[in-house]
C-alpha atoms as a PDB file:
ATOM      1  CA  UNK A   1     127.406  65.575 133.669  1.00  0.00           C
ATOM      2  CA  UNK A   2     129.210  68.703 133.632  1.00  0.00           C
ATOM      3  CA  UNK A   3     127.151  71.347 132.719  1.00  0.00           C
ATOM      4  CA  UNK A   4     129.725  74.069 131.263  1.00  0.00           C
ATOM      5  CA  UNK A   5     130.438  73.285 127.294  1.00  0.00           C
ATOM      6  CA  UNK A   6     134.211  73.174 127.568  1.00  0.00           C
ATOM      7  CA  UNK A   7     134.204  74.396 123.400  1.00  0.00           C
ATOM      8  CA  UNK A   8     132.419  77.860 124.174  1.00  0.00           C
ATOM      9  CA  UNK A   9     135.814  79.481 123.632  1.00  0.00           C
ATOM     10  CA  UNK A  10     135.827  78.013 120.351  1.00  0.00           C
ATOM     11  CA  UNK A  11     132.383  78.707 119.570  1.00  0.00           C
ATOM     12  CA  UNK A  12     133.064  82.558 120.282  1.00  0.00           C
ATOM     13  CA  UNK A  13     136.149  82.550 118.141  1.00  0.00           C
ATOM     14  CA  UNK A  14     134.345  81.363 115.120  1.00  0.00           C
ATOM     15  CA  UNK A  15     131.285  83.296 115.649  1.00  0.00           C
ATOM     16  CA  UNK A  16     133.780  86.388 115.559  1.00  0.00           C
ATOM     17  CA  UNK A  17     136.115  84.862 111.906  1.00  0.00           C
ATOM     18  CA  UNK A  18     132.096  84.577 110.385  1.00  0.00           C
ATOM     19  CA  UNK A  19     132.015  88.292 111.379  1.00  0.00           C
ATOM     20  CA  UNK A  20     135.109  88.973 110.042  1.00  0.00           C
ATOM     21  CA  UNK A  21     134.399  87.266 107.167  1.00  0.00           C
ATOM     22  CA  UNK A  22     131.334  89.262 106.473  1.00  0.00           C
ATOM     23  CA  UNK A  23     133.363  92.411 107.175  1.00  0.00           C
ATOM     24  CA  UNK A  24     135.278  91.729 104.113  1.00  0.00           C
ATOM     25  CA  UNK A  25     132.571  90.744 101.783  1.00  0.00           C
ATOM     26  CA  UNK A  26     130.970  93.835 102.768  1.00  0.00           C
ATOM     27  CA  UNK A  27     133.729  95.928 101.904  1.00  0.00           C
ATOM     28  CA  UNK A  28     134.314  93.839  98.838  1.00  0.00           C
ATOM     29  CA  UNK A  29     131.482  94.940  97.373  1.00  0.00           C
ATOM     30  CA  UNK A  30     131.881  98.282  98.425  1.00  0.00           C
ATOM     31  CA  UNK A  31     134.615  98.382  96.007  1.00  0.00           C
ATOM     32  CA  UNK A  32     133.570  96.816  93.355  1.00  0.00           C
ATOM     33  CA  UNK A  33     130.773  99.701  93.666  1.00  0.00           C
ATOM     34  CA  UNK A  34     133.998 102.322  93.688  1.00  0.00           C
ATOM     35  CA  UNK A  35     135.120 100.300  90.493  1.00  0.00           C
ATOM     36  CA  UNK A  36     131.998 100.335  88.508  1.00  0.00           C
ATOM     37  CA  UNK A  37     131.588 104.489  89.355  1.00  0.00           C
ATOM     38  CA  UNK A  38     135.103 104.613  87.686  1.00  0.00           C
ATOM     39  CA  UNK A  39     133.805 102.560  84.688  1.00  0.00           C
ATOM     40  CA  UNK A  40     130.756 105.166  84.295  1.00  0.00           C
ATOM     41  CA  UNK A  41     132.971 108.088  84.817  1.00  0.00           C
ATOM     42  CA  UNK A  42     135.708 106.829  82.287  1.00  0.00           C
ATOM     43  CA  UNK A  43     132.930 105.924  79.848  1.00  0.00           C
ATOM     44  CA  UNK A  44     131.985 109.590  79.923  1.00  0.00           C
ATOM     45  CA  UNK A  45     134.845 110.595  79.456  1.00  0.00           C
ATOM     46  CA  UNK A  46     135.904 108.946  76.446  1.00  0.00           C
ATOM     47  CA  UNK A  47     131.970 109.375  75.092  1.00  0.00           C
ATOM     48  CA  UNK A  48     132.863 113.220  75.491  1.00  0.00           C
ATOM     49  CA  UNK A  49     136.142 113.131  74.392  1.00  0.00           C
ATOM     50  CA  UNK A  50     134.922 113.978  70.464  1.00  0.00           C
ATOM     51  CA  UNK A  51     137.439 114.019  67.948  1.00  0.00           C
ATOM     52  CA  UNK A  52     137.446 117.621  66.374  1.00  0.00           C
ATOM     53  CA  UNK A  53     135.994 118.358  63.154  1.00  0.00           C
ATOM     54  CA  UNK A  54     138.770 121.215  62.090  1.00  0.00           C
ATOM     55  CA  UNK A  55     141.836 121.681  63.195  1.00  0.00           C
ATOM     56  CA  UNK A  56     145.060 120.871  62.157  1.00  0.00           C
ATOM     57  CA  UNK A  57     146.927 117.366  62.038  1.00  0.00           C
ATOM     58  CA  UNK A  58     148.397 118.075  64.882  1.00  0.00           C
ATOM     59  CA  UNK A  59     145.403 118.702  66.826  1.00  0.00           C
ATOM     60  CA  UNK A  60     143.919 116.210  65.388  1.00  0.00           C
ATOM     61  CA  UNK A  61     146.729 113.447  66.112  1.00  0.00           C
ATOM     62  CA  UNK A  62     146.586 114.509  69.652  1.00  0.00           C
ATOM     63  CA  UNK A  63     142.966 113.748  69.999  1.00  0.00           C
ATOM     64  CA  UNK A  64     143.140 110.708  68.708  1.00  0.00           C
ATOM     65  CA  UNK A  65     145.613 109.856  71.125  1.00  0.00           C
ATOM     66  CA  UNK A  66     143.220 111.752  74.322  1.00  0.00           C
ATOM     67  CA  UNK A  67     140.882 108.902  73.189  1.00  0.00           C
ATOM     68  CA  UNK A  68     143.338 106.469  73.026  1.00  0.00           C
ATOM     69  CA  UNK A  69     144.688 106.738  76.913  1.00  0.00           C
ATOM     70  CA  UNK A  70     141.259 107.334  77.505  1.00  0.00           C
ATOM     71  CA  UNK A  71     140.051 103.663  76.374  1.00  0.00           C
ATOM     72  CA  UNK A  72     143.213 102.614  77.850  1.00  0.00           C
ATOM     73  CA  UNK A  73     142.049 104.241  81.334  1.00  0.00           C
ATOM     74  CA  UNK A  74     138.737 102.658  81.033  1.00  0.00           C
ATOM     75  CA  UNK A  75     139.650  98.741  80.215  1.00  0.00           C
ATOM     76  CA  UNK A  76     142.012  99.331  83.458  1.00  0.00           C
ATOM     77  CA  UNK A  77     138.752 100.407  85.275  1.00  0.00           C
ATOM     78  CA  UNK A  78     137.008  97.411  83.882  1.00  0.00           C
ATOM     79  CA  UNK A  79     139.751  95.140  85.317  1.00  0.00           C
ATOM     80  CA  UNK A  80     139.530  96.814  88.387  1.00  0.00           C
ATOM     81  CA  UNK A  81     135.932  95.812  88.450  1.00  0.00           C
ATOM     82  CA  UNK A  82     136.477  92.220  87.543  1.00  0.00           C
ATOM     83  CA  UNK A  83     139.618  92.047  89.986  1.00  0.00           C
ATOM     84  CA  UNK A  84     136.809  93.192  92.893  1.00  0.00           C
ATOM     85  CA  UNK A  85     134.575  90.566  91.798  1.00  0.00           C
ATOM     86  CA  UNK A  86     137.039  88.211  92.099  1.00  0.00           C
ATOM     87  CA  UNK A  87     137.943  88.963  95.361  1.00  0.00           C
ATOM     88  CA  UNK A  88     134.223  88.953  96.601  1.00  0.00           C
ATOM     89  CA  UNK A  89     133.772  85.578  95.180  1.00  0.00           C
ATOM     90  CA  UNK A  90     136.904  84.101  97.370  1.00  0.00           C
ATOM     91  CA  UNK A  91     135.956  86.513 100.458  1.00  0.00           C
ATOM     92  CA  UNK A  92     132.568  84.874 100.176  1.00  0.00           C
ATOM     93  CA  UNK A  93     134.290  81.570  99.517  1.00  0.00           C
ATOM     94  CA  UNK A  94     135.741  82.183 103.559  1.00  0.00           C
ATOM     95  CA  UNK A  95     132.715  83.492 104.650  1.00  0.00           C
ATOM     96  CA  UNK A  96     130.583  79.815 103.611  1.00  0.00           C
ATOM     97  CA  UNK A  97     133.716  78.147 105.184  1.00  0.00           C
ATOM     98  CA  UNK A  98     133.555  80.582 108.414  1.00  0.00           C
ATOM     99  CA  UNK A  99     129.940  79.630 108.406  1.00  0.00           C
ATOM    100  CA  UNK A 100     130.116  75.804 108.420  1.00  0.00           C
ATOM    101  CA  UNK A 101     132.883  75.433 110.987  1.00  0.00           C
ATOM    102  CA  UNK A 102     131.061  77.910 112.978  1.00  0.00           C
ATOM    103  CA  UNK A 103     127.380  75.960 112.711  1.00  0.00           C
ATOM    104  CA  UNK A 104     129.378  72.658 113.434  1.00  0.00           C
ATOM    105  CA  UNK A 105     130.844  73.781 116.988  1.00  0.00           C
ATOM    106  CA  UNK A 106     127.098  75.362 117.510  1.00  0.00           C
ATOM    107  CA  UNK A 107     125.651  71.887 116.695  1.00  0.00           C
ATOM    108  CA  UNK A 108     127.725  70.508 119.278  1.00  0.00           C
ATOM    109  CA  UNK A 109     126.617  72.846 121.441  1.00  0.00           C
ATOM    110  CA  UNK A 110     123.042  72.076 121.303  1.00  0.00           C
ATOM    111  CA  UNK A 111     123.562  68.217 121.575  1.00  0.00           C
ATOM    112  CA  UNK A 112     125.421  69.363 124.829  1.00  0.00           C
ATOM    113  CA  UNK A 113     122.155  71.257 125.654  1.00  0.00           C
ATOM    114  CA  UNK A 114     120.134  68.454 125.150  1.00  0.00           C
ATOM    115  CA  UNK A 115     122.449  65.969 126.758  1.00  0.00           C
ATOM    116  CA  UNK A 116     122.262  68.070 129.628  1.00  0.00           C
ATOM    117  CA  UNK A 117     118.427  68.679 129.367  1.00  0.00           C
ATOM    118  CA  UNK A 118     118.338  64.983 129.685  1.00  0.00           C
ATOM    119  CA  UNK A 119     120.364  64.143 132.330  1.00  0.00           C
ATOM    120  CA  UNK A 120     118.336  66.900 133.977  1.00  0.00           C
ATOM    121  CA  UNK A 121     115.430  65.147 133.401  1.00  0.00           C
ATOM    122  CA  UNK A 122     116.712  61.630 134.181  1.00  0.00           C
ATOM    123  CA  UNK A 123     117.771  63.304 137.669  1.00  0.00           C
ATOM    124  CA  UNK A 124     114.438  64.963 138.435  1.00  0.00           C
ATOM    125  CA  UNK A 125     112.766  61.650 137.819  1.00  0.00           C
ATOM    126  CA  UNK A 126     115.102  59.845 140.180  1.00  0.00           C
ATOM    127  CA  UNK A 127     114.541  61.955 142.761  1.00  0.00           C
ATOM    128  CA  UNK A 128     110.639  61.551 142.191  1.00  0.00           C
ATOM    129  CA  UNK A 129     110.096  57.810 142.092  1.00  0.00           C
ATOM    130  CA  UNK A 130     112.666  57.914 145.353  1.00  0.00           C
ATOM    131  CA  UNK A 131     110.144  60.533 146.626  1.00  0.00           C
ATOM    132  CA  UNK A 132     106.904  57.889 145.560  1.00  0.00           C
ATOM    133  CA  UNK A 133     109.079  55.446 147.093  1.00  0.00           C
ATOM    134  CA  UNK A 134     109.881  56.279 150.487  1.00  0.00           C
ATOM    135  CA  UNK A 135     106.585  58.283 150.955  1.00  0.00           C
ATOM    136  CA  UNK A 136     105.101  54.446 150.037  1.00  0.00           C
ATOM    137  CA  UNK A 137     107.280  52.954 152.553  1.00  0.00           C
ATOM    138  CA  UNK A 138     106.434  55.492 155.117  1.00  0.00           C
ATOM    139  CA  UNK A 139     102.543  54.779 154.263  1.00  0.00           C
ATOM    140  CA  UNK A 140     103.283  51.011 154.596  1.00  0.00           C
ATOM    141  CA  UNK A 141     104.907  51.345 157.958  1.00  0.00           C
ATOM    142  CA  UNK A 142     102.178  53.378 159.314  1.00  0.00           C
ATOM    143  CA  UNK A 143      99.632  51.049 157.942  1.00  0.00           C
ATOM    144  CA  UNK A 144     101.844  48.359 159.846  1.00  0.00           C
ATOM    145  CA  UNK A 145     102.380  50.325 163.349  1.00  0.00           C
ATOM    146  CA  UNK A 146      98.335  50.521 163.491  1.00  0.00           C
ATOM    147  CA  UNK A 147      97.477  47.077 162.877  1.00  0.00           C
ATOM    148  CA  UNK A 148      99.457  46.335 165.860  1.00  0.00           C
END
């Protein structure tokens, strides 16, 4: 039985696309993190972003609109965030699949383990019942030479 496991090559490579994978789902959620900090600091912004109490039209027209782009500035941050979650959820989609193709090669690993474990074994007890046999035959022969 040969010993090596001829799919260690392929074991490696998939150990290294789960890391990978997990790579990218880390840094997923490091920006969706980014994303939600813009959300807060856009929120603040438009929470501070008071419309005046006096003033002229004018100044009051281009407050309004201040809070306006301001709003506008913080539903894009909010689809920022929701565009990060979605790409965690399909970056952890790859890292499940990374994860099963890489825990099938390792199962076929270990049944090569064992396989070899057992041929070991199988071997060892060969050689040990020829060992009980010729030590037996030996015995027998001596046993034979004396009675002579």
């Amino acid at each position: 039985m040969n010993r090596f496991f001829r799919l260690s090559p392929v074991l490696r490579a998939r150990k290294a696309q789960e890391d990978a994978a997990k790579g990218a789902v880390i840094q997923s959620r490091a920006e969706i993190r980014d994303a939600q900090a813009l959300v807060r600091r856009k929120q603040l912004d438009l929470v501070g972003a008071e419309a005046p109490t006096e003033g002229s039209a004018r100044a009051m027209v281009a407050s309004l609109v201040a809070r306006q782009s301001l709003a506008g500035a913080l539903m894009s941050a909010q689809r920022m965030v929701e565009d990060a979650e979605q790409v965690e959820r399909d970056r952890m989609a790859v890292l499940a699949d990374a994860a099963k193709r890489r825990r099938a090669v390792e199962m076929m690993a270990e049944r090569h383990a064992e396989m070899v474990r057992a041929n070991d074994l199988r071997r060892d007890q060969a050689n040990l019942d020829e060992l009980a046999m010729t030590s037996k035959a030996r015995n027998a022969a001596r046993g034979a030479g004396s009675a002579e």
